[in-house]
N, C-alpha and C. Protein backbone atom coordinates (compact mmCIF):
# COMPACT_ATOMS: atom_id res chain seq x y z
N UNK A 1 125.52 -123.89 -100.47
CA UNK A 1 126.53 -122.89 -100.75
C UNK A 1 126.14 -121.59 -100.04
N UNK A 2 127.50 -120.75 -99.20
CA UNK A 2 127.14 -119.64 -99.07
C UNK A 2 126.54 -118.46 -99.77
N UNK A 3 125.55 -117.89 -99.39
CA UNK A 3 125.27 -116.52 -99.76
C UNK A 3 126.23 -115.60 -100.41
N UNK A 4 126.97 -115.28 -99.45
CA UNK A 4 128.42 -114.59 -100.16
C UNK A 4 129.24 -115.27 -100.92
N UNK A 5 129.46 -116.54 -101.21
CA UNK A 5 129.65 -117.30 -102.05
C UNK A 5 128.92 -117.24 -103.63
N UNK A 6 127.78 -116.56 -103.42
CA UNK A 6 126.90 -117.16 -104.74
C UNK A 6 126.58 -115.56 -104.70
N UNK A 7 126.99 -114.22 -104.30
CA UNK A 7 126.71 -113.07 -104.72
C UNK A 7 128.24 -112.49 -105.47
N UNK A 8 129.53 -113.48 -104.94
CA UNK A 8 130.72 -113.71 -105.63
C UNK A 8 130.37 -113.76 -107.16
N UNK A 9 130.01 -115.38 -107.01
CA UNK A 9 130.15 -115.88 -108.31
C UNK A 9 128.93 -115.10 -109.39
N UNK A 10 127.89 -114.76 -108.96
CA UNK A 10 126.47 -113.56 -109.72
C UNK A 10 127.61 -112.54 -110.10
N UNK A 11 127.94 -111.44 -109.50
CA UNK A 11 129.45 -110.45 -109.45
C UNK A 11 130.28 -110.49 -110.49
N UNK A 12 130.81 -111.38 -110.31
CA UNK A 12 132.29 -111.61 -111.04
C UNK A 12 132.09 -112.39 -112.59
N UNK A 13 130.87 -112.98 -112.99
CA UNK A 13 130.53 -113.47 -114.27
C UNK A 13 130.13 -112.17 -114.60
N UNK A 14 129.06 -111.62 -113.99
CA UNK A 14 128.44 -110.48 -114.57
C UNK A 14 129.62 -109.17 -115.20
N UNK A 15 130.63 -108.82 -114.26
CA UNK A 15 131.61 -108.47 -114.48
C UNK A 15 132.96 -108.73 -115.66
N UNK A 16 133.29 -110.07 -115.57
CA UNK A 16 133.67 -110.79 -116.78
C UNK A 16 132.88 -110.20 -118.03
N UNK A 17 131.42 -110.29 -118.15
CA UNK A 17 131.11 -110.54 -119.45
C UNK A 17 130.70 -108.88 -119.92
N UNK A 18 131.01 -108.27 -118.68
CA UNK A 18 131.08 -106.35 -119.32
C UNK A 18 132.15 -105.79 -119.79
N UNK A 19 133.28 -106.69 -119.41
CA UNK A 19 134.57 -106.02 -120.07
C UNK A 19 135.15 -106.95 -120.98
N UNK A 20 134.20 -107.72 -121.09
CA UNK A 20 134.40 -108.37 -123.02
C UNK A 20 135.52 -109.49 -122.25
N UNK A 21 135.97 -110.71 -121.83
CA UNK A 21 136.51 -111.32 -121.53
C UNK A 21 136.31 -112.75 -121.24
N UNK A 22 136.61 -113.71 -121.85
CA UNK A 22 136.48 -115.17 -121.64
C UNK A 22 136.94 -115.37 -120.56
N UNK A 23 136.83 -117.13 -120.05
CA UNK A 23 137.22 -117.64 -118.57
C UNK A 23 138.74 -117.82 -118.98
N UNK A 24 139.21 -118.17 -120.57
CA UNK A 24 140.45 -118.38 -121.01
C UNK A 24 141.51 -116.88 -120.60
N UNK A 25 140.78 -116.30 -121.09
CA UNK A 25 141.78 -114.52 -121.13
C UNK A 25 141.86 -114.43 -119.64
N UNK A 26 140.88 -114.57 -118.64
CA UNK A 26 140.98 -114.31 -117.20
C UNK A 26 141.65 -115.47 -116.65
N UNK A 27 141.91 -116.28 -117.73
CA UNK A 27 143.21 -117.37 -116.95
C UNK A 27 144.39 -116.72 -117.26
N UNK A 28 144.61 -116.06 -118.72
CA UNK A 28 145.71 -116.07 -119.22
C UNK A 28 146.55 -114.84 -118.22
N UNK A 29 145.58 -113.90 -118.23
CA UNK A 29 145.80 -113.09 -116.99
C UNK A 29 146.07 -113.18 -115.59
N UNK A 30 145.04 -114.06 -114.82
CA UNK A 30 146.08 -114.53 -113.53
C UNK A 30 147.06 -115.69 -113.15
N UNK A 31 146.36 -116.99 -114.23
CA UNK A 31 147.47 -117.61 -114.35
C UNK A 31 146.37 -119.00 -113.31
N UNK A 32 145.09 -118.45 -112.74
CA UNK A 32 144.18 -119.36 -112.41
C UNK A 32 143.20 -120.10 -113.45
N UNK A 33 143.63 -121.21 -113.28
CA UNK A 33 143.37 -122.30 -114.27
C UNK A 33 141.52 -122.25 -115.03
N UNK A 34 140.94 -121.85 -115.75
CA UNK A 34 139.74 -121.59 -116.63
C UNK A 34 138.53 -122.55 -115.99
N UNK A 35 139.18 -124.24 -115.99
CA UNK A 35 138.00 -124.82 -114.79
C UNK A 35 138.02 -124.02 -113.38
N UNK A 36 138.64 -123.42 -113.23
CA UNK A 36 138.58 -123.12 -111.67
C UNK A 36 138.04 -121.52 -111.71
N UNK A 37 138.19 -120.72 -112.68
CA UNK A 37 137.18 -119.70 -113.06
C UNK A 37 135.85 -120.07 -113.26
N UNK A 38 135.97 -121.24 -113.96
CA UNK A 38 134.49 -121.39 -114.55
C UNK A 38 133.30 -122.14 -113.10
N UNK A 39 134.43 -123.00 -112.20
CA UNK A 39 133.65 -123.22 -110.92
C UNK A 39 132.91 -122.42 -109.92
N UNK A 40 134.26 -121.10 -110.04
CA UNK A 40 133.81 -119.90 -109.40
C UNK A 40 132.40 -119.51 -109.43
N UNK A 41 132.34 -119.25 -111.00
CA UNK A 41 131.15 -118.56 -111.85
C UNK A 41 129.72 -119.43 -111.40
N UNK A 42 129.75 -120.82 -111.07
CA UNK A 42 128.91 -121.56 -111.22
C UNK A 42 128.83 -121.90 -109.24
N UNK A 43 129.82 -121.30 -108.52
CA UNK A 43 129.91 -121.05 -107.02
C UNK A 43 129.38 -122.56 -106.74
N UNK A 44 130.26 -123.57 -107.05
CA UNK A 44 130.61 -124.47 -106.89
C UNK A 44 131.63 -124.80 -106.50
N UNK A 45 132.92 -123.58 -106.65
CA UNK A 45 134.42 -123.54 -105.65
C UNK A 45 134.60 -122.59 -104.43
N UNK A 46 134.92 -122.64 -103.73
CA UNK A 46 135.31 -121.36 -102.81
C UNK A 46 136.16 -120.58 -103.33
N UNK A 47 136.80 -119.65 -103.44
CA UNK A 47 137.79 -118.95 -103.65
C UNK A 47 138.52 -118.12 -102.41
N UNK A 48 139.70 -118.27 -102.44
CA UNK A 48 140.71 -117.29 -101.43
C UNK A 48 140.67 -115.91 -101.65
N UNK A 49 140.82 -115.24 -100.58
CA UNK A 49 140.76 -113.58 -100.64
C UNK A 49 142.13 -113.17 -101.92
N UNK A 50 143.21 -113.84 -101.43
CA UNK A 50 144.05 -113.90 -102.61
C UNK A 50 143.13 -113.85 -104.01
N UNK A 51 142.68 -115.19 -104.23
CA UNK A 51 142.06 -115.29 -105.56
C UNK A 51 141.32 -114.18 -106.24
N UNK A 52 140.70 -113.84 -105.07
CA UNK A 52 139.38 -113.23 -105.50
C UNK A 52 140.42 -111.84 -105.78
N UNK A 53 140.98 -111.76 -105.17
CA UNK A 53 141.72 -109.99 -105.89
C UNK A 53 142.24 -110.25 -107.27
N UNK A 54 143.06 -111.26 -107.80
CA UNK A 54 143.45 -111.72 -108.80
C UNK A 54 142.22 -111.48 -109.71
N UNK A 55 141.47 -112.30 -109.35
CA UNK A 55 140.26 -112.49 -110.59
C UNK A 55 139.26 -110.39 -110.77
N UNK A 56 139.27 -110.27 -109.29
CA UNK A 56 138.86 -109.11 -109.49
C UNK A 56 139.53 -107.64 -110.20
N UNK A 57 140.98 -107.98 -110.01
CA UNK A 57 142.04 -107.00 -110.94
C UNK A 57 141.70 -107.31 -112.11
N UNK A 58 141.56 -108.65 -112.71
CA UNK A 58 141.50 -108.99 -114.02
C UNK A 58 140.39 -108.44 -114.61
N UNK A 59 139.29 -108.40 -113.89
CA UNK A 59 138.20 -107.67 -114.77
C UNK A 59 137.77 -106.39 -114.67
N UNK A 60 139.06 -105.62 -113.68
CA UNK A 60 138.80 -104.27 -113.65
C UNK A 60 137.56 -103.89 -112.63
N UNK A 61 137.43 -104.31 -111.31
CA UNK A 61 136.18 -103.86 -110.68
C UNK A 61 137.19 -104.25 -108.76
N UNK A 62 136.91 -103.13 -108.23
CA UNK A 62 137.33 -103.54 -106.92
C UNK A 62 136.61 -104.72 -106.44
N UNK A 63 136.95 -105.19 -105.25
CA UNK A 63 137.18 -106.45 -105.05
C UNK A 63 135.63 -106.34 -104.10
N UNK A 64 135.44 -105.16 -103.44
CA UNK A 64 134.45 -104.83 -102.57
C UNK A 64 133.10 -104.72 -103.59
N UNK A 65 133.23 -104.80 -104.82
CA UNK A 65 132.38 -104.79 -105.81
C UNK A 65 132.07 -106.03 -106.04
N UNK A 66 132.91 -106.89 -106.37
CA UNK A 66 132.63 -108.44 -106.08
C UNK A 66 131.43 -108.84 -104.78
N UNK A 67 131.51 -108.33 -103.58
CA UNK A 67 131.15 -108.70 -102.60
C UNK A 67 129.89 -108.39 -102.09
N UNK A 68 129.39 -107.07 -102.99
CA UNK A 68 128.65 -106.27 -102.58
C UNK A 68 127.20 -107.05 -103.63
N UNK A 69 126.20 -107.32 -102.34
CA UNK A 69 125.13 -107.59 -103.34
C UNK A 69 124.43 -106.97 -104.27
C-alpha cells in the first residue's frame, strides 16, 4: 500500500474519532457505505479525490489535512 494511502487512512480515523463520530454517522453523512469507510481507515481501499472531500467535509478538517503527514 501507498504511503499516501496509509497517511490518508492514519488522518482521517484519527480525525473521525476527535469529532466524536462513528463509521455509521460518516456514512449517514456522505451516503459512502460504513464497509467502505471502515476499509479506508484500515487503507485497504483507495479512495477518489471526490471521496476523500466527502469523507473529509464530514469530519470537519480540510482535505490537505488528510494528506499532510
Amino acid at each position: 500500500m501507498s504511503p499516501a494511502l496509509q497517511t490518508f487512512a492514519r488522518n482521517f480515523k484519527k480525525a473521525r474519532k476527535a469529532a466524536n463520530l462513528s463509521q455509521k454517522t460518516v456514512h449517514e453523512q456522505t451516503g459512502i457505505a460504513a464497509s467502505y469507510v471502515s476499509a479506508v481507515e484500515r487503507a485497504t481501499r483507495s479512495v477518489t479525490i471526490e471521496r476523500a472531500e466527502r469523507l473529509a467535509k464530514a469530519v470537519g478538517v480540510p482535505l490537505h489535512k488528510l494528506l499532510t503527514p
